[in-house]
PDB file of N, CA and C in Angstrom:
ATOM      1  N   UNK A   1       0.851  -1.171   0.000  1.00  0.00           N
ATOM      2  CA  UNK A   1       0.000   0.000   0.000  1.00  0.00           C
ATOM      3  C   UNK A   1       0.900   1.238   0.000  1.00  0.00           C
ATOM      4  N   UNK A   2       0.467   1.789  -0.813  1.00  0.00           N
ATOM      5  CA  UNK A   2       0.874   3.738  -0.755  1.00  0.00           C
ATOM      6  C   UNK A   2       1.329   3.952   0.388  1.00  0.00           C
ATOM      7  N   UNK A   3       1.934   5.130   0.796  1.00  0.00           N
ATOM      8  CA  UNK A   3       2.797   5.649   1.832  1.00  0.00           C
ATOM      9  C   UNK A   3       3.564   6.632   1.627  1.00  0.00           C
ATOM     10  N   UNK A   4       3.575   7.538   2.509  1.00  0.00           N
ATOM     11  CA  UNK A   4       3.871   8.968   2.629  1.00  0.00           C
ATOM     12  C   UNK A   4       4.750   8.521   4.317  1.00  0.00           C
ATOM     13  N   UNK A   5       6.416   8.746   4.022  1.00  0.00           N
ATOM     14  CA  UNK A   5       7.230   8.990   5.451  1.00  0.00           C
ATOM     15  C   UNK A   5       7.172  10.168   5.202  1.00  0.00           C
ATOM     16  N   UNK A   6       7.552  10.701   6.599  1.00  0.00           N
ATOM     17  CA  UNK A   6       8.064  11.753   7.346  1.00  0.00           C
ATOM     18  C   UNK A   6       9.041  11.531   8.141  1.00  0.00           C
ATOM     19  N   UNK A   7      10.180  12.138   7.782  1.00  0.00           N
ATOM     20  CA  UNK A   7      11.318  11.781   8.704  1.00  0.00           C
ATOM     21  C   UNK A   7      11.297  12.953  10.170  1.00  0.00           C
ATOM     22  N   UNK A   8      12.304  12.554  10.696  1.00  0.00           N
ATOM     23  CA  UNK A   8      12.512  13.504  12.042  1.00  0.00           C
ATOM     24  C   UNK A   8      12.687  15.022  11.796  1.00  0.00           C
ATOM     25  N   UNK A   9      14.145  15.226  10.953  1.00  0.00           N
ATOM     26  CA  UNK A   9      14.182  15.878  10.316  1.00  0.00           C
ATOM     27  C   UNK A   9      13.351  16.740   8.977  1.00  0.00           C
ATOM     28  N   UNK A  10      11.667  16.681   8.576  1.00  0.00           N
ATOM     29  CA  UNK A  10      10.726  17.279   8.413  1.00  0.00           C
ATOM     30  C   UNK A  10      11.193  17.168   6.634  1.00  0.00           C
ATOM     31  N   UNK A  11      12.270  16.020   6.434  1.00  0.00           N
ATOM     32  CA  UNK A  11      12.010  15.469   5.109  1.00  0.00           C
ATOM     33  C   UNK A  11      10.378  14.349   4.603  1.00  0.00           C
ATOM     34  N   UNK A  12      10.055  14.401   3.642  1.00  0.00           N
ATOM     35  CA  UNK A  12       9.334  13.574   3.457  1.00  0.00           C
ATOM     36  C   UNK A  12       9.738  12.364   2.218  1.00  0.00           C
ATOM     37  N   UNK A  13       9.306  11.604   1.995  1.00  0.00           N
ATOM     38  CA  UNK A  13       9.557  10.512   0.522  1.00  0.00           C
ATOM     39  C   UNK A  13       7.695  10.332   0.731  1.00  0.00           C
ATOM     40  N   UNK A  14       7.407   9.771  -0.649  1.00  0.00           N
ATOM     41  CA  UNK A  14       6.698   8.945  -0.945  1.00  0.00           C
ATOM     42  C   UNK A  14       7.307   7.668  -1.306  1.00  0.00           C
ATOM     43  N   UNK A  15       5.973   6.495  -0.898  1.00  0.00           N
ATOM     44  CA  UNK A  15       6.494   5.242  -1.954  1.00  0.00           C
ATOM     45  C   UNK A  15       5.456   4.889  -2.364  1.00  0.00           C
ATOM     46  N   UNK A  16       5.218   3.993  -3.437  1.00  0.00           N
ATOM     47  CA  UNK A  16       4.262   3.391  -3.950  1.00  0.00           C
ATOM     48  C   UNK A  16       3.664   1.886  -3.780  1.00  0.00           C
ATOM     49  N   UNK A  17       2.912   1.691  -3.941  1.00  0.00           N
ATOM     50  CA  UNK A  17       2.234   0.357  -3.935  1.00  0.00           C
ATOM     51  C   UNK A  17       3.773  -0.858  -3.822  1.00  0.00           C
ATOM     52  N   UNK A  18       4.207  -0.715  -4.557  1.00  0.00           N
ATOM     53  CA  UNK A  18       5.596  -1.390  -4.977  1.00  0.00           C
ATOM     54  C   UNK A  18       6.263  -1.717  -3.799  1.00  0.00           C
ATOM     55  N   UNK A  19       6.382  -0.763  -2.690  1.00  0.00           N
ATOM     56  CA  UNK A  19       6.666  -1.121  -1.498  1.00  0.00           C
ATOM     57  C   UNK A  19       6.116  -1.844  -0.329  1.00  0.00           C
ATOM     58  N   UNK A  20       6.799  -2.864   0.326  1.00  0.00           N
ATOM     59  CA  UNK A  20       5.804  -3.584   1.318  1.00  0.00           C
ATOM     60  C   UNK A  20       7.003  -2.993   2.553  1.00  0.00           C
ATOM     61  N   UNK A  21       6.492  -2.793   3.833  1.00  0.00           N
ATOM     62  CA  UNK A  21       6.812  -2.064   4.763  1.00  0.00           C
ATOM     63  C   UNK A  21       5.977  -2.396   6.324  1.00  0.00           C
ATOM     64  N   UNK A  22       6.591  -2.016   7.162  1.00  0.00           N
ATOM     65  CA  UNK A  22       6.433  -3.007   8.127  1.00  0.00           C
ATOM     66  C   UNK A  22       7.218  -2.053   9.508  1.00  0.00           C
ATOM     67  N   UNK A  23       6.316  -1.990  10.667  1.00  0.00           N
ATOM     68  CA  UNK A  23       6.902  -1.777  11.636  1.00  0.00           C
ATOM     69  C   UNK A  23       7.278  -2.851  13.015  1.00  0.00           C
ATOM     70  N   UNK A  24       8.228  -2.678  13.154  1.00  0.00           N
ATOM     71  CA  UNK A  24       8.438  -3.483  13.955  1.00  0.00           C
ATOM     72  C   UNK A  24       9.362  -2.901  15.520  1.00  0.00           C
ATOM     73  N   UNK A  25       8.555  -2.975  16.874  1.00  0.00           N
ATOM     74  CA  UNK A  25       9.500  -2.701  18.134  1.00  0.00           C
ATOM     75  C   UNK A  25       9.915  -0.359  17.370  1.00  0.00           C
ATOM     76  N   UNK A  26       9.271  -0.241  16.898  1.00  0.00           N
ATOM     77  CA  UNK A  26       9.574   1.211  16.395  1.00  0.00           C
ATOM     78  C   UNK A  26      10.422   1.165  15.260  1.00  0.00           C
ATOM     79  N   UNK A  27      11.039   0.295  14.776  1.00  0.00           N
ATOM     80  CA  UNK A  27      11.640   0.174  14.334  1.00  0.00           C
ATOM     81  C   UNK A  27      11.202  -0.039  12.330  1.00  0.00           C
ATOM     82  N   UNK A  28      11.406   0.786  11.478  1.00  0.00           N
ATOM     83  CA  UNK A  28      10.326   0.646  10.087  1.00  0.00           C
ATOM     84  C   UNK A  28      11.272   0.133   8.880  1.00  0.00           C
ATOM     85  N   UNK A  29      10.512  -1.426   8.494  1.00  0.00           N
ATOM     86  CA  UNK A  29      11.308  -1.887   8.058  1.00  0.00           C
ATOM     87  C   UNK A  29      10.649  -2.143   6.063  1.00  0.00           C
ATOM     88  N   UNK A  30      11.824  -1.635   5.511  1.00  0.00           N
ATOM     89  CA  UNK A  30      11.088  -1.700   4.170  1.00  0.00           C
ATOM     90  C   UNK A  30      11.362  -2.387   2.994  1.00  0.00           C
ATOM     91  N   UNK A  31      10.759  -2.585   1.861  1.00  0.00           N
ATOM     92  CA  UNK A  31      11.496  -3.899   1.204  1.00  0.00           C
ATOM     93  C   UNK A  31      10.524  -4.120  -0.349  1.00  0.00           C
ATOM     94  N   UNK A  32      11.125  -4.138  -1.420  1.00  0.00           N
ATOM     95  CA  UNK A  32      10.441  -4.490  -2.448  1.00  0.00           C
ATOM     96  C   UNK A  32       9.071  -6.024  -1.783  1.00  0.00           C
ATOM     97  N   UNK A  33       9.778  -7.011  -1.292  1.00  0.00           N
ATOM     98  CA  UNK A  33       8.705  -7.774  -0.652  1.00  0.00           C
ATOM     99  C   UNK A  33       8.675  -7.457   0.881  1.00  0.00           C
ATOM    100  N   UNK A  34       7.266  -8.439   1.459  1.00  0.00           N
ATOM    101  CA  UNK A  34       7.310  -8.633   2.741  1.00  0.00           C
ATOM    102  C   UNK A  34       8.738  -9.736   3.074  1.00  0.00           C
ATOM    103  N   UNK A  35       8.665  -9.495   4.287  1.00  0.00           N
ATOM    104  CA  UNK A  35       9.955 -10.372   4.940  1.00  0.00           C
ATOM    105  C   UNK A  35      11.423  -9.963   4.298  1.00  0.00           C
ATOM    106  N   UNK A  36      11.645  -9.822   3.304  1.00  0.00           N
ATOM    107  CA  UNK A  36      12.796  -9.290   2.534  1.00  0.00           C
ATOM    108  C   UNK A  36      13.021  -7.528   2.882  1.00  0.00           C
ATOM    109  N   UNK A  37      13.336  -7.853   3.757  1.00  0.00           N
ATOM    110  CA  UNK A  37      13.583  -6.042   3.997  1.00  0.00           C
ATOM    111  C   UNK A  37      14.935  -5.553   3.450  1.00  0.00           C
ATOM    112  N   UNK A  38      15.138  -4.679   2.828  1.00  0.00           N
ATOM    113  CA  UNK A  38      16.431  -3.995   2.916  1.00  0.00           C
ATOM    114  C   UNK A  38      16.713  -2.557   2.965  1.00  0.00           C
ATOM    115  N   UNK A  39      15.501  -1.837   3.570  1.00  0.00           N
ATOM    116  CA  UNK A  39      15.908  -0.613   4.032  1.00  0.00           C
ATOM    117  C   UNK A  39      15.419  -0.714   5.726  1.00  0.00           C
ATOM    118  N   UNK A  40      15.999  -0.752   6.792  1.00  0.00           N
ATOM    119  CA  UNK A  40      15.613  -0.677   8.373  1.00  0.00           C
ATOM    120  C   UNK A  40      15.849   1.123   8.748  1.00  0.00           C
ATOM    121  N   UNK A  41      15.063   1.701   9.208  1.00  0.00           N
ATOM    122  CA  UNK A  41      14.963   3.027   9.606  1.00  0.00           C
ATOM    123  C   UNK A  41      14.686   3.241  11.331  1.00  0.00           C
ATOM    124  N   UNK A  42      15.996   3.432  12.225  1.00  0.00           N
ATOM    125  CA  UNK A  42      15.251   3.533  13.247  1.00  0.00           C
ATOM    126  C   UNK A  42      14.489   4.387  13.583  1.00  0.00           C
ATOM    127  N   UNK A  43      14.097   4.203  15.122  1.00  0.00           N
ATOM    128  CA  UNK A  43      13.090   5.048  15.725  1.00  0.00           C
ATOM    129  C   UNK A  43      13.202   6.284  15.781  1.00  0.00           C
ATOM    130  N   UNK A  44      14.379   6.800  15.733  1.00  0.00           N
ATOM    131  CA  UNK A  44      14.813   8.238  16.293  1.00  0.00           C
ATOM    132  C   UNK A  44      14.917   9.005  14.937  1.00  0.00           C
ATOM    133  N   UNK A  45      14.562   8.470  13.680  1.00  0.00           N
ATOM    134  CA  UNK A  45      14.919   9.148  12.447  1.00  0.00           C
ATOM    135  C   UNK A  45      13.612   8.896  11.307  1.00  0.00           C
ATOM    136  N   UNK A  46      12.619   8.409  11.573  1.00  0.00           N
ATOM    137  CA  UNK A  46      11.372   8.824  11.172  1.00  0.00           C
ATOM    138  C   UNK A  46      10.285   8.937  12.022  1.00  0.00           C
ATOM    139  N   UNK A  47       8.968   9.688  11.774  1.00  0.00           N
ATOM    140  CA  UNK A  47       8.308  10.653  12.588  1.00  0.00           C
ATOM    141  C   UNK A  47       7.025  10.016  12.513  1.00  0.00           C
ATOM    142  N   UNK A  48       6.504  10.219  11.104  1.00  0.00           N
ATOM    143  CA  UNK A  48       5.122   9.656  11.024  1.00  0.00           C
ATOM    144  C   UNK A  48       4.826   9.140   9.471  1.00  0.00           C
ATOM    145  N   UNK A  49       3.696   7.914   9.678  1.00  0.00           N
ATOM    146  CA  UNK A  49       3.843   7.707   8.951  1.00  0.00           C
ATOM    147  C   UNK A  49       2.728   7.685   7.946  1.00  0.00           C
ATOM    148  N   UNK A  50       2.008   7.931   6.749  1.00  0.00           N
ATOM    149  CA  UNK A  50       0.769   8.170   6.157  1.00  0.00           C
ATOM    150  C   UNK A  50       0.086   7.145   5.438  1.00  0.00           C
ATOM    151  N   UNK A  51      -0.615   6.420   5.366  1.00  0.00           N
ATOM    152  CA  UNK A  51      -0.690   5.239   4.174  1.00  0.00           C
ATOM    153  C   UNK A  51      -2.017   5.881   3.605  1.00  0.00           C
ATOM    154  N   UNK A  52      -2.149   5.222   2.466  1.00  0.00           N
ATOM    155  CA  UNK A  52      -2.742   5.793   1.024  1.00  0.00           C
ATOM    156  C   UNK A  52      -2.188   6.636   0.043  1.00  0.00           C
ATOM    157  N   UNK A  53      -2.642   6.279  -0.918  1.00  0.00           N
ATOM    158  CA  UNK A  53      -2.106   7.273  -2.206  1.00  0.00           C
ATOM    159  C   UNK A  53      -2.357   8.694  -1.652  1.00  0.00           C
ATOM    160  N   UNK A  54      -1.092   9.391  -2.337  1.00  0.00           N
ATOM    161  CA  UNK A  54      -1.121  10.727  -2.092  1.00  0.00           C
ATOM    162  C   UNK A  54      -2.766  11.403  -2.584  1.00  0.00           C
ATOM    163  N   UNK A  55      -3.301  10.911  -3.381  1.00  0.00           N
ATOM    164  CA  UNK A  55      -4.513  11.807  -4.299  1.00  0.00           C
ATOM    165  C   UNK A  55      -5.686  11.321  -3.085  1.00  0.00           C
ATOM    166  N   UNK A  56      -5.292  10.014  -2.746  1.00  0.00           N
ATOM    167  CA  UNK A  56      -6.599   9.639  -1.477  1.00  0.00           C
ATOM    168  C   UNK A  56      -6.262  10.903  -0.186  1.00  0.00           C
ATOM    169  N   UNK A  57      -4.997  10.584  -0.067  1.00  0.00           N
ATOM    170  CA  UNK A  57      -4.747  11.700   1.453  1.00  0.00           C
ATOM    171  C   UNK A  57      -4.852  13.042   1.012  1.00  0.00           C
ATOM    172  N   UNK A  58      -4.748  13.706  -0.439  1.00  0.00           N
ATOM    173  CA  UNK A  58      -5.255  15.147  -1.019  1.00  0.00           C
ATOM    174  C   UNK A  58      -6.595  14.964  -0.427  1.00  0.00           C
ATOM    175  N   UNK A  59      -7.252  14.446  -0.726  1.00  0.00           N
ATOM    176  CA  UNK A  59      -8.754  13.818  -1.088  1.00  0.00           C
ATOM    177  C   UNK A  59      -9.768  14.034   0.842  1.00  0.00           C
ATOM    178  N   UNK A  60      -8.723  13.486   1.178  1.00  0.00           N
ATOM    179  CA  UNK A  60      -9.537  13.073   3.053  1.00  0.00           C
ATOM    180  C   UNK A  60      -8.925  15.024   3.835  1.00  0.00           C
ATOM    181  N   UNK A  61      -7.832  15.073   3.259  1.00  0.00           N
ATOM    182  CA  UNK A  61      -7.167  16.780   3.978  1.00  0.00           C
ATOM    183  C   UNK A  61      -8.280  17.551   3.121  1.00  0.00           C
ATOM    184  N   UNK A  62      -9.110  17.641   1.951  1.00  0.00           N
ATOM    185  CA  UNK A  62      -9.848  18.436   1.342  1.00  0.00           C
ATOM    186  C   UNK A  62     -10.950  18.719   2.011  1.00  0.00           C
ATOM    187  N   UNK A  63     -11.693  17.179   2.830  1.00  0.00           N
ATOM    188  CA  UNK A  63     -13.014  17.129   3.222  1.00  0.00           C
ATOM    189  C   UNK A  63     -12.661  17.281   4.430  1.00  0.00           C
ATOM    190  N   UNK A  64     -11.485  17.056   4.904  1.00  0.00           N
ATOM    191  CA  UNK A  64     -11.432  18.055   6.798  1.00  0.00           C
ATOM    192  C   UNK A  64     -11.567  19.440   6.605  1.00  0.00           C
ATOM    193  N   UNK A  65     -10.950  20.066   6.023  1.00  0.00           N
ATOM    194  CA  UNK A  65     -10.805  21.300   5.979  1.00  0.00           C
ATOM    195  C   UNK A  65     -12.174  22.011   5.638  1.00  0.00           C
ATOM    196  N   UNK A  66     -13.010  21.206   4.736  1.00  0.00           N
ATOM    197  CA  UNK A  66     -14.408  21.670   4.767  1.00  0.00           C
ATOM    198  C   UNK A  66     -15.240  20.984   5.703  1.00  0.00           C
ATOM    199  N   UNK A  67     -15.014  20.777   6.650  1.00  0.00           N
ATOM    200  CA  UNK A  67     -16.084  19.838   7.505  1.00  0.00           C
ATOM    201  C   UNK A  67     -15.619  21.121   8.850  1.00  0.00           C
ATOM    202  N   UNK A  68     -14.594  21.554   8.604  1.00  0.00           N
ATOM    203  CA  UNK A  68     -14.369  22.906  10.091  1.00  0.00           C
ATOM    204  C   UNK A  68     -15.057  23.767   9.805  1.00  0.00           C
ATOM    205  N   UNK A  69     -15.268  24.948  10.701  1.00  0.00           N
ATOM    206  CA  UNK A  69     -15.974  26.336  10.138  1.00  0.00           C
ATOM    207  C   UNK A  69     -15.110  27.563  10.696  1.00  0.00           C
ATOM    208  N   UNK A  70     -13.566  27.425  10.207  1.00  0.00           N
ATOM    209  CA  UNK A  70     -12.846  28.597  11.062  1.00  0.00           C
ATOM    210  C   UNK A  70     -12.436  29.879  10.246  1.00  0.00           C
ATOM    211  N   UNK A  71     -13.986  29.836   9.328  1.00  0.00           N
ATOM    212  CA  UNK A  71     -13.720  31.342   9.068  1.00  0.00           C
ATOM    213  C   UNK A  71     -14.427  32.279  10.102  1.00  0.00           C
ATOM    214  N   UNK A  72     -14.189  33.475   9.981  1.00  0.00           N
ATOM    215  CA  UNK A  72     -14.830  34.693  10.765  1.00  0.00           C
ATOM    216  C   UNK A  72     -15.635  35.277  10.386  1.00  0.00           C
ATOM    217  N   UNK A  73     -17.547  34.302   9.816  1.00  0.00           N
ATOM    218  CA  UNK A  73     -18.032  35.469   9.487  1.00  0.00           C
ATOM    219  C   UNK A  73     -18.726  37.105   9.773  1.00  0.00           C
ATOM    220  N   UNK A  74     -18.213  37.157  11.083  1.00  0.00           N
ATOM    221  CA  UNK A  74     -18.367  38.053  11.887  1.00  0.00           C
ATOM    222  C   UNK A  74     -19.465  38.140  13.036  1.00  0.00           C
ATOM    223  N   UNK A  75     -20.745  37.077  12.414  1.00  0.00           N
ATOM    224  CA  UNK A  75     -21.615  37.219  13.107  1.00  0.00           C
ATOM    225  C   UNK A  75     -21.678  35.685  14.368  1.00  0.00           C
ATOM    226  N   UNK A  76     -21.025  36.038  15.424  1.00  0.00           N
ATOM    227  CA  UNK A  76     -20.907  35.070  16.212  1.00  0.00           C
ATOM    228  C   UNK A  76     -21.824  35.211  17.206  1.00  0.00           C
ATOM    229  N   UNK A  77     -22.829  35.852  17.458  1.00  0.00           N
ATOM    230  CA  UNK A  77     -23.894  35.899  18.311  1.00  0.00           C
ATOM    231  C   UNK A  77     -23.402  37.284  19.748  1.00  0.00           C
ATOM    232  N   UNK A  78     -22.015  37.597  18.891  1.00  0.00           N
ATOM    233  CA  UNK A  78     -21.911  38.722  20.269  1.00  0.00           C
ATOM    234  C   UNK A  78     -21.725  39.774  19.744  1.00  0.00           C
ATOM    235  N   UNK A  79     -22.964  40.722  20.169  1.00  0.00           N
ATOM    236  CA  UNK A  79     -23.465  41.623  20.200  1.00  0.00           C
ATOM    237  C   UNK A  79     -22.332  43.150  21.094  1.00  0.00           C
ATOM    238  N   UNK A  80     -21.256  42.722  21.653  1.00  0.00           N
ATOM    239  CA  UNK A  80     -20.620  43.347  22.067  1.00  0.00           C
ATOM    240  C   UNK A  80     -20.034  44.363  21.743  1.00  0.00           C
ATOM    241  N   UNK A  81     -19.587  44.268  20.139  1.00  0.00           N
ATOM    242  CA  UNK A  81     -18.976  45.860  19.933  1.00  0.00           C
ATOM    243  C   UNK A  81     -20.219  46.451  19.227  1.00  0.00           C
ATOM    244  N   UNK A  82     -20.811  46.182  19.354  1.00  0.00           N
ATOM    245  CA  UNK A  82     -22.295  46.913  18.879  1.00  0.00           C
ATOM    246  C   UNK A  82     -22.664  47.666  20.051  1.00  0.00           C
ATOM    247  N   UNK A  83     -23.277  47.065  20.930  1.00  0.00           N
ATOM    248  CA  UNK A  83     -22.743  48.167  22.117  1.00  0.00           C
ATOM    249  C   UNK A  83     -21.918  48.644  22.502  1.00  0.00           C
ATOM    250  N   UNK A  84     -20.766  48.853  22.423  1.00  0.00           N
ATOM    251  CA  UNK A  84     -19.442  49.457  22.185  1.00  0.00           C
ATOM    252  C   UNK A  84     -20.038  50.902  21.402  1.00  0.00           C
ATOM    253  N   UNK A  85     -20.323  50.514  20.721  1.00  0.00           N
ATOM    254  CA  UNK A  85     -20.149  51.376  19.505  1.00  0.00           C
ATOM    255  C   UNK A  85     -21.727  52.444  20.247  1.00  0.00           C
ATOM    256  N   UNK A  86     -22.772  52.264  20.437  1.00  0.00           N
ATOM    257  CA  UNK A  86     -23.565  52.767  20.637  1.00  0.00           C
ATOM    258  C   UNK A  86     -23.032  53.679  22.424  1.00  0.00           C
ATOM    259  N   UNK A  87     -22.145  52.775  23.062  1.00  0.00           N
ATOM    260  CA  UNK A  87     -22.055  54.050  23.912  1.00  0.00           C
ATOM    261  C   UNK A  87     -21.071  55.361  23.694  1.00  0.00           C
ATOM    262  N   UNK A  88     -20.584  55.156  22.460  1.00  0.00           N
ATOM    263  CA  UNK A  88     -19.111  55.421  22.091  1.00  0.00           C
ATOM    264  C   UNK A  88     -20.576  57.346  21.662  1.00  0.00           C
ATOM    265  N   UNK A  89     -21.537  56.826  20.935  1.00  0.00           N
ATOM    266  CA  UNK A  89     -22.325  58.108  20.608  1.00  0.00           C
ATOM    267  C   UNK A  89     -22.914  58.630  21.467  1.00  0.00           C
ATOM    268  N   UNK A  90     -23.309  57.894  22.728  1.00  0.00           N
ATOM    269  CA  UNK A  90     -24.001  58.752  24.178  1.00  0.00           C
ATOM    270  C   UNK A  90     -23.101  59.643  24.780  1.00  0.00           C
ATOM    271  N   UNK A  91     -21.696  58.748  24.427  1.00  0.00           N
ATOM    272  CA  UNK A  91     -20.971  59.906  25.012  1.00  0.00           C
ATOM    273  C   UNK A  91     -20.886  61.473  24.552  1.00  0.00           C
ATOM    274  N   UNK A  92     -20.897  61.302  22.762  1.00  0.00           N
ATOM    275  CA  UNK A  92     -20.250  62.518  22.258  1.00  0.00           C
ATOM    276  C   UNK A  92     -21.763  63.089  21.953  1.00  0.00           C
TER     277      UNK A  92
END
């Protein structure tokens, strides 16, 4: 399966399907097949790790970002600088 590392250092790789990969004790072990590993990455030098195709994980970060509501459309139910503003003219 697809996969997106992140190293410690805030490098990233992709790999593709092509790769079979495997954690083991923290330890991430990778390899054209299972059991045949020949890349071992310890713990202290990758971070996190992503599985799915990059266009699936475009795809799931698209529909979070629309499922929040952190724009400001100003009207948040407080009425506060509105009164602000109205004593701001009693005064003058």
């Amino acid at each position: 399966m697809a996969f997106k590392l992140t190293y410690t250092d805030g490098q990233e790789a992709e790999y593709d399907d092509d790769t079979a990969w495997d954690v083991d004790n923290g330890v991430l072990k990778m390899g054209r097949t299972e059991d045949d590993w020949t890349v071992l990455v310890s713990p202290s030098h990758w971070a996190v790790i992503e599985v799915g195709s990059a266009t699936k994980r475009a795809e799931r970060d698209d529909e979070s970002k629309d499922d929040g509501d952190d724009k400001d459309d100003g009207d948040d139910g407080d009425d506060k600088d509105k009164d602000k503003d109205k004593d701001k003219d009693k005064d003058n």
